[in-house]
PDB file of N, CA and C in Angstrom:
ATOM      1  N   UNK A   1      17.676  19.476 -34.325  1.00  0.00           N
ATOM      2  CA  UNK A   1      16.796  18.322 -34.235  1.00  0.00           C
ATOM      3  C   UNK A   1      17.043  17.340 -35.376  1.00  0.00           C
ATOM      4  N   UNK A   2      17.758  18.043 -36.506  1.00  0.00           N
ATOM      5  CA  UNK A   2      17.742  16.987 -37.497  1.00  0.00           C
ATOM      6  C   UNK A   2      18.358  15.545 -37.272  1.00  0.00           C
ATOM      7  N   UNK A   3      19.698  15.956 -36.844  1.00  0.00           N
ATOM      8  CA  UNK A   3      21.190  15.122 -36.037  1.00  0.00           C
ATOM      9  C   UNK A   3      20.592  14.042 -35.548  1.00  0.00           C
ATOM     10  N   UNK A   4      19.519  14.191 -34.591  1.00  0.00           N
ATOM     11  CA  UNK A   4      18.680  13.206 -33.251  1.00  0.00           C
ATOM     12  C   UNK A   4      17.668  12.422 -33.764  1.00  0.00           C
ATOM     13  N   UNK A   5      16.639  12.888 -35.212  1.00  0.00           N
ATOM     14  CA  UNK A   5      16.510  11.642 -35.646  1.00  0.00           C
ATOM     15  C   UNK A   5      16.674  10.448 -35.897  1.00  0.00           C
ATOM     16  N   UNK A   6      17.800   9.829 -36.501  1.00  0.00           N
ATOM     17  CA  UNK A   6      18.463   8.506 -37.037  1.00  0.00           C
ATOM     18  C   UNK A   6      18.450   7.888 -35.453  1.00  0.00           C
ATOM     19  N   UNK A   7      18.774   8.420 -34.646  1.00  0.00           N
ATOM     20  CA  UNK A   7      18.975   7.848 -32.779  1.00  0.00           C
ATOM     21  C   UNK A   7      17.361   7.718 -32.247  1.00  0.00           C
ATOM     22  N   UNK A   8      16.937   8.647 -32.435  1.00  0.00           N
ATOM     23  CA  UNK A   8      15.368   8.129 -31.843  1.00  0.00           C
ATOM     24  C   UNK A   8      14.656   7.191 -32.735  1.00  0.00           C
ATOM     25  N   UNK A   9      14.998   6.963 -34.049  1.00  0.00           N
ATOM     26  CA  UNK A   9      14.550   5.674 -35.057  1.00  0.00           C
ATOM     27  C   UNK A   9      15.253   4.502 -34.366  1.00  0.00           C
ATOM     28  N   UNK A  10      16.861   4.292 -33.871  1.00  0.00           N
ATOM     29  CA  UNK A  10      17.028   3.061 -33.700  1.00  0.00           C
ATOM     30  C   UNK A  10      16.731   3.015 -32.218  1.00  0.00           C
ATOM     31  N   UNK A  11      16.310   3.850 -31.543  1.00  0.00           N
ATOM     32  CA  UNK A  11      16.071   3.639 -29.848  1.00  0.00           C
ATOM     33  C   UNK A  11      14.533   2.997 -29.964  1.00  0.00           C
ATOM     34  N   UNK A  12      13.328   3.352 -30.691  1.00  0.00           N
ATOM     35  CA  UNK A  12      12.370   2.875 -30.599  1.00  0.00           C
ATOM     36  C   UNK A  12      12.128   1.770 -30.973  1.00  0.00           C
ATOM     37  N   UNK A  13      13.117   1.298 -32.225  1.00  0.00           N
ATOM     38  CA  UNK A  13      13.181  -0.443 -32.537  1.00  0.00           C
ATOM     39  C   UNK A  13      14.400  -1.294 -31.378  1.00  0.00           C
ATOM     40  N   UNK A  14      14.475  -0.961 -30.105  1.00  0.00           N
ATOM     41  CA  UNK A  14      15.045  -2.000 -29.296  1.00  0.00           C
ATOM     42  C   UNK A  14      14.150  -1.873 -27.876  1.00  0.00           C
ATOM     43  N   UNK A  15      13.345  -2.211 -28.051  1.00  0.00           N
ATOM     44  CA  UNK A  15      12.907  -2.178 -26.201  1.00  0.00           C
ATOM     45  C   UNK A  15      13.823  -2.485 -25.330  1.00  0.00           C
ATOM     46  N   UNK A  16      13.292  -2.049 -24.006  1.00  0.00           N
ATOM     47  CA  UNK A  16      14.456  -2.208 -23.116  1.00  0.00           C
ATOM     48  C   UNK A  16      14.025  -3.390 -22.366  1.00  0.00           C
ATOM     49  N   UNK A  17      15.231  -3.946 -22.097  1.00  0.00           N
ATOM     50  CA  UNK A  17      14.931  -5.505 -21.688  1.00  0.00           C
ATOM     51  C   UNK A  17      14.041  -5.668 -20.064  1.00  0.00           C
ATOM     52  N   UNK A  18      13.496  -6.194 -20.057  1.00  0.00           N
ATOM     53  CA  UNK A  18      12.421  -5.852 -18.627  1.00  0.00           C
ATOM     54  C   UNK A  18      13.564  -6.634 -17.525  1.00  0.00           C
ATOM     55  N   UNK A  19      13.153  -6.671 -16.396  1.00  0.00           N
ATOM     56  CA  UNK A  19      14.021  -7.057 -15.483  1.00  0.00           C
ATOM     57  C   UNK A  19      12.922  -7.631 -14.935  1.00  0.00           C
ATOM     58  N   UNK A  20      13.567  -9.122 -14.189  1.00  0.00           N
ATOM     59  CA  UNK A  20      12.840  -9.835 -13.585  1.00  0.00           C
ATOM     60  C   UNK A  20      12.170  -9.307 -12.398  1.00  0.00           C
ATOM     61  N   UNK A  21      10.805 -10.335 -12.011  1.00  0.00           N
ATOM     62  CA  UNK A  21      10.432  -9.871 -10.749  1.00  0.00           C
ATOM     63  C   UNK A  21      11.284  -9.982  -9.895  1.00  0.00           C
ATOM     64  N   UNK A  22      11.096  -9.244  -8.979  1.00  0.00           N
ATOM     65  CA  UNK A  22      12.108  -8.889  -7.717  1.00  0.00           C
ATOM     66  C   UNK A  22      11.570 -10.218  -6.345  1.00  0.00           C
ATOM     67  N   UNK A  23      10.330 -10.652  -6.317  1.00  0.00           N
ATOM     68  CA  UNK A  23      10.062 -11.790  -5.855  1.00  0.00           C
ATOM     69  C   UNK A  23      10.217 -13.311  -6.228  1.00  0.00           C
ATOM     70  N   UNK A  24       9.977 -13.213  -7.640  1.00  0.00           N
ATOM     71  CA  UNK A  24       9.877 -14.597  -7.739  1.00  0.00           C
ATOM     72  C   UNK A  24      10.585 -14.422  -9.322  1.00  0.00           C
ATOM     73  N   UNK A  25      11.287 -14.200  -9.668  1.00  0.00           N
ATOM     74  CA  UNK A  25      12.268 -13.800 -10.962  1.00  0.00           C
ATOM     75  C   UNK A  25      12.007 -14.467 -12.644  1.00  0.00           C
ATOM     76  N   UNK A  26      10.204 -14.342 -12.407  1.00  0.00           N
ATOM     77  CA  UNK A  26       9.628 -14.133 -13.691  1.00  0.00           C
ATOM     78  C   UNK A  26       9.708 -13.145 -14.399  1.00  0.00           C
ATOM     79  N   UNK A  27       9.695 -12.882 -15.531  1.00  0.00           N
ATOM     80  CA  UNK A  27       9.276 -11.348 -16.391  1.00  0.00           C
ATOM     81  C   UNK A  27       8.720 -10.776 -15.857  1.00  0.00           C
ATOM     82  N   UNK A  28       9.286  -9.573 -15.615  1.00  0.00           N
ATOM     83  CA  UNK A  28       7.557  -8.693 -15.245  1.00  0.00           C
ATOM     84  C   UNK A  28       6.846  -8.266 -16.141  1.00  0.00           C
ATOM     85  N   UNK A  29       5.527  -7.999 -15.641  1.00  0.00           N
ATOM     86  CA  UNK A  29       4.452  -7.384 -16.329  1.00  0.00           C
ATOM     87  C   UNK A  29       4.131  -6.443 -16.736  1.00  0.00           C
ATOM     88  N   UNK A  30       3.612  -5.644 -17.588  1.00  0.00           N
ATOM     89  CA  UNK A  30       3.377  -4.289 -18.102  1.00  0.00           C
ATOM     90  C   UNK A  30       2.757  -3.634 -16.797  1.00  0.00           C
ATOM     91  N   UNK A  31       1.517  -4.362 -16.387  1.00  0.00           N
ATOM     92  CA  UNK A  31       0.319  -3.983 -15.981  1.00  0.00           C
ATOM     93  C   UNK A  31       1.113  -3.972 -14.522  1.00  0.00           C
ATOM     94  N   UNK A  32       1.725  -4.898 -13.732  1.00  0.00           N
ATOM     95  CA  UNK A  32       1.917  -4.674 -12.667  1.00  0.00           C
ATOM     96  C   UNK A  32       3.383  -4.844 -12.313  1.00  0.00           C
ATOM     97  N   UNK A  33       4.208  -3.592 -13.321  1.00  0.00           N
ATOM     98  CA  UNK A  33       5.900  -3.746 -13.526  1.00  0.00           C
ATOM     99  C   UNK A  33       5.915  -2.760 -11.564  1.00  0.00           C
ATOM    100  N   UNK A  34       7.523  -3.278 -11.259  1.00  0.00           N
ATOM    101  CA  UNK A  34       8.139  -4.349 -11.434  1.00  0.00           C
ATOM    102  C   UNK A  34       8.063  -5.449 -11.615  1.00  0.00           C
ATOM    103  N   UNK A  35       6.902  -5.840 -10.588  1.00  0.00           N
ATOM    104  CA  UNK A  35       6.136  -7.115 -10.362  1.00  0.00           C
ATOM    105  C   UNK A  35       5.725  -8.011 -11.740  1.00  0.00           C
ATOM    106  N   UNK A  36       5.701  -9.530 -11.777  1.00  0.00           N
ATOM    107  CA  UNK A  36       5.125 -10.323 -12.589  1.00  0.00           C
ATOM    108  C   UNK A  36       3.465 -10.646 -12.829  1.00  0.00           C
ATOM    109  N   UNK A  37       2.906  -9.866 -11.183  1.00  0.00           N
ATOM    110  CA  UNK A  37       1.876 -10.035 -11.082  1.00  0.00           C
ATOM    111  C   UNK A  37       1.579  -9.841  -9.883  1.00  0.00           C
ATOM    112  N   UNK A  38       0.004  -9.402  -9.480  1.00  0.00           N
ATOM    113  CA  UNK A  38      -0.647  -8.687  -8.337  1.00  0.00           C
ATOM    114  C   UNK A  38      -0.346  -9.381  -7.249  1.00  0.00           C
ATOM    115  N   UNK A  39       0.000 -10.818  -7.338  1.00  0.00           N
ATOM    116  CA  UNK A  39       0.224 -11.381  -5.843  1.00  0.00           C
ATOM    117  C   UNK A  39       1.955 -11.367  -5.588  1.00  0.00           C
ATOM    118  N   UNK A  40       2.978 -11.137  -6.564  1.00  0.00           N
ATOM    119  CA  UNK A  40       3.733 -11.000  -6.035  1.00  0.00           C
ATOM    120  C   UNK A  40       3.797  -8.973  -5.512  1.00  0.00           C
ATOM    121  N   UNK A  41       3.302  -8.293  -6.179  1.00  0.00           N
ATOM    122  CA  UNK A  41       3.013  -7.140  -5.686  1.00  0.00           C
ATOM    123  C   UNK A  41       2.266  -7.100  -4.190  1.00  0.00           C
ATOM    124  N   UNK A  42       1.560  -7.927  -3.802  1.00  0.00           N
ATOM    125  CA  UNK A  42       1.410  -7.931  -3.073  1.00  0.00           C
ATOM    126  C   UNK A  42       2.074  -8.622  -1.488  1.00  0.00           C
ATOM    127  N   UNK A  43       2.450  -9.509  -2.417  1.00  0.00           N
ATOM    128  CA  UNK A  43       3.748 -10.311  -1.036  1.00  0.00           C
ATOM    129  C   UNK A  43       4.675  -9.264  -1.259  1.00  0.00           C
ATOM    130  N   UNK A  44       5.497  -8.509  -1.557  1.00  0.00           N
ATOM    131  CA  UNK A  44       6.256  -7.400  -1.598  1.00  0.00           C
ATOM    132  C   UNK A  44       5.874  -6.535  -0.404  1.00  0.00           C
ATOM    133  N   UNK A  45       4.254  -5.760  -0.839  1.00  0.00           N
ATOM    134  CA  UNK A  45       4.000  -4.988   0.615  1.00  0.00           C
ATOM    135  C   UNK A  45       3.731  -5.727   2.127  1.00  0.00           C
ATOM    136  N   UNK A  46       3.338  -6.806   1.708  1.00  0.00           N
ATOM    137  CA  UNK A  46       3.612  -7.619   3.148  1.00  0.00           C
ATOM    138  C   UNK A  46       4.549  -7.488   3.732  1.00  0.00           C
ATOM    139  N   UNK A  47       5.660  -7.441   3.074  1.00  0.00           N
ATOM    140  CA  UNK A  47       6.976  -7.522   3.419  1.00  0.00           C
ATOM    141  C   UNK A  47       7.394  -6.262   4.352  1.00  0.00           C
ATOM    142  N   UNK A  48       6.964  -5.063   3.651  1.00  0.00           N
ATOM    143  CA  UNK A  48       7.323  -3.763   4.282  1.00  0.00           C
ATOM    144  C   UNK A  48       6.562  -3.763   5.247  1.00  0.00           C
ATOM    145  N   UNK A  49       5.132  -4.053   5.377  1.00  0.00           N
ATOM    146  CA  UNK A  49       4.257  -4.011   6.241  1.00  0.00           C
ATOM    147  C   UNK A  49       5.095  -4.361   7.310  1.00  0.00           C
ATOM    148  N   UNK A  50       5.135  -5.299   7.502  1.00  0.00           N
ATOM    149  CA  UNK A  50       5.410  -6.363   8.466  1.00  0.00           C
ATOM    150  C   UNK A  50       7.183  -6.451   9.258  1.00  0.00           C
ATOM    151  N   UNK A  51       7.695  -5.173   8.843  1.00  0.00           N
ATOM    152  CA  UNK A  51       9.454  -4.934   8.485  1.00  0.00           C
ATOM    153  C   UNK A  51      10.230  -5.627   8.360  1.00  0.00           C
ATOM    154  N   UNK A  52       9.928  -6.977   7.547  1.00  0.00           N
ATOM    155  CA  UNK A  52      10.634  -7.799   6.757  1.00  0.00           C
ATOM    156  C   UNK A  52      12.012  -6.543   5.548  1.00  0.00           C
ATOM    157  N   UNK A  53      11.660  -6.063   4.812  1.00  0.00           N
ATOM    158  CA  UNK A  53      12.226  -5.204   4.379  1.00  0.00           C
ATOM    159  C   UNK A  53      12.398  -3.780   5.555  1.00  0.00           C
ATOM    160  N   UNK A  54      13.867  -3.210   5.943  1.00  0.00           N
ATOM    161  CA  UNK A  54      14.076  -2.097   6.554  1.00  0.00           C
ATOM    162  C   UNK A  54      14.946  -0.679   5.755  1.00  0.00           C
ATOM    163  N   UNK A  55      14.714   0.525   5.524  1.00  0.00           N
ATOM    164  CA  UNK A  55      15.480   1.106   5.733  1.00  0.00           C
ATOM    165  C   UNK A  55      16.532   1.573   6.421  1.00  0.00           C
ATOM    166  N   UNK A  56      17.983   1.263   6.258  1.00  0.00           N
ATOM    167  CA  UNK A  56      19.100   1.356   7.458  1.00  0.00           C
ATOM    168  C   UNK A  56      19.392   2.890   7.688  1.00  0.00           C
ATOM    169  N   UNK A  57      19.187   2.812   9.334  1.00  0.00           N
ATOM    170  CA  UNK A  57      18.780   4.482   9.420  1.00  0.00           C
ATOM    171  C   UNK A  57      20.251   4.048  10.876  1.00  0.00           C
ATOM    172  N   UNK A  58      20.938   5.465  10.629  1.00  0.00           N
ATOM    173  CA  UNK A  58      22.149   5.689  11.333  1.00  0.00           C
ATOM    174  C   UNK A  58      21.660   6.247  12.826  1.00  0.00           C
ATOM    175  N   UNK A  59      22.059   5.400  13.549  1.00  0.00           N
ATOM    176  CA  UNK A  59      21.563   5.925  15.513  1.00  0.00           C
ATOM    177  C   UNK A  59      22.372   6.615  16.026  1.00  0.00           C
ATOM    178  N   UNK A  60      22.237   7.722  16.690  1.00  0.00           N
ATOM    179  CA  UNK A  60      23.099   8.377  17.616  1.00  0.00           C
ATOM    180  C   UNK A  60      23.259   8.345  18.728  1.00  0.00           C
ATOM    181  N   UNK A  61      24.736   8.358  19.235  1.00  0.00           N
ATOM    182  CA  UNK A  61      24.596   8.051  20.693  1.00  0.00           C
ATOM    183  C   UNK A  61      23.772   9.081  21.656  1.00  0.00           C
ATOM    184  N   UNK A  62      23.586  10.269  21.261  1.00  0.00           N
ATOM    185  CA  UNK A  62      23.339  11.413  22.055  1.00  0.00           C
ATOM    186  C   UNK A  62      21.815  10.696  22.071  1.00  0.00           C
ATOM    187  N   UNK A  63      21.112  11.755  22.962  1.00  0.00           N
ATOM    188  CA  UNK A  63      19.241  11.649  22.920  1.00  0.00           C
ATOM    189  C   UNK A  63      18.643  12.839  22.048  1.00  0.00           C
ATOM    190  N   UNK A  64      18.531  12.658  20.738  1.00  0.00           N
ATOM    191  CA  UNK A  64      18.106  13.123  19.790  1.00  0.00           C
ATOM    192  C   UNK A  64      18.916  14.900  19.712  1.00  0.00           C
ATOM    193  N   UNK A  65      20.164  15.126  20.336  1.00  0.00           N
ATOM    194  CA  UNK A  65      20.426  16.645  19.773  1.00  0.00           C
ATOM    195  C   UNK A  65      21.928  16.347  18.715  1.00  0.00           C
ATOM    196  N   UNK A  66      21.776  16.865  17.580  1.00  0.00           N
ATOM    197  CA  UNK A  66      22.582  17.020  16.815  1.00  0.00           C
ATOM    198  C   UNK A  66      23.740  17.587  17.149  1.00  0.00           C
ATOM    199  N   UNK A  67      24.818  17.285  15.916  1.00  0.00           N
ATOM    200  CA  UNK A  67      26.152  17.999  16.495  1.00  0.00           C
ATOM    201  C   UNK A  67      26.297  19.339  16.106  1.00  0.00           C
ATOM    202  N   UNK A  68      26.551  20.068  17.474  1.00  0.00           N
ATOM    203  CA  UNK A  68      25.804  22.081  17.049  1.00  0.00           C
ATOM    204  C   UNK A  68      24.743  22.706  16.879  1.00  0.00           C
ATOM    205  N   UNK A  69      23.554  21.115  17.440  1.00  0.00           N
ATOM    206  CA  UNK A  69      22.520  22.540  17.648  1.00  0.00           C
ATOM    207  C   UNK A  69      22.275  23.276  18.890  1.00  0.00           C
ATOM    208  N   UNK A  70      22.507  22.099  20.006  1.00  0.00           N
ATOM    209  CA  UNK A  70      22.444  22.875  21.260  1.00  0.00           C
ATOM    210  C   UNK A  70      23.351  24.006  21.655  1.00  0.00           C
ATOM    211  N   UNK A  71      25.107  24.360  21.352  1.00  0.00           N
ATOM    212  CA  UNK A  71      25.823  24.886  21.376  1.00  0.00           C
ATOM    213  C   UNK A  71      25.492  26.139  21.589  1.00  0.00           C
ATOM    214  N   UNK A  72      24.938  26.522  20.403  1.00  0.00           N
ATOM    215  CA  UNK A  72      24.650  28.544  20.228  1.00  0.00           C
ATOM    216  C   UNK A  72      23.186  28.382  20.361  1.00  0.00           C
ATOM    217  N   UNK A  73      22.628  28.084  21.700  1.00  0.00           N
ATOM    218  CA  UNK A  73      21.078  28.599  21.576  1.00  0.00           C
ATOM    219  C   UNK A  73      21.119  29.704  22.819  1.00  0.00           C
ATOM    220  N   UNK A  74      21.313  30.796  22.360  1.00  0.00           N
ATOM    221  CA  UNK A  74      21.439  31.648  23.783  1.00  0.00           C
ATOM    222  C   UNK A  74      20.173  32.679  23.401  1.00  0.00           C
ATOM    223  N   UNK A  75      19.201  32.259  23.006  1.00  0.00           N
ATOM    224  CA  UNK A  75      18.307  33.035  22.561  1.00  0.00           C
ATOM    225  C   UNK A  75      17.115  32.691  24.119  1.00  0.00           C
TER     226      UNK A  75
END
């Protein structure tokens, strides 16, 4: 533990640089990080709400059976 002192002294004198809001590319806020603030936090979930924002999810041609599960079901 001795070694890791001098590194945790100069890590606590540099904050880490905040990254802009992801809506509107002000600072963000402590209180409502990422976000700059509650209304862009909130136009954010609008967004998902509404599936403005999607997760890209991979389609298969089959009707929902995987490759090898139907194969060995001899049960």
């Amino acid at each position: 533990m001795r070694g890791i002192a001098p590194y945790v002294a100069l890590m606590s004198h540099h904050p880490p640089t905040a990254k802009p809001c992801p809506i509107c590319g002000k600072p963000a806020e402590e209180k409502t990080r990422p976000f700059c603030s509650r209304r862009c936090a909130d136009v954010d979930l609008h967004r998902w709400l509404t599936g403005a924002y999607a997760v890209p999810a991979v389609e298969s041609d089959e009707d929902g059976v995987d490759e090898g599960e139907g194969e060995a079901s001899g049960r």
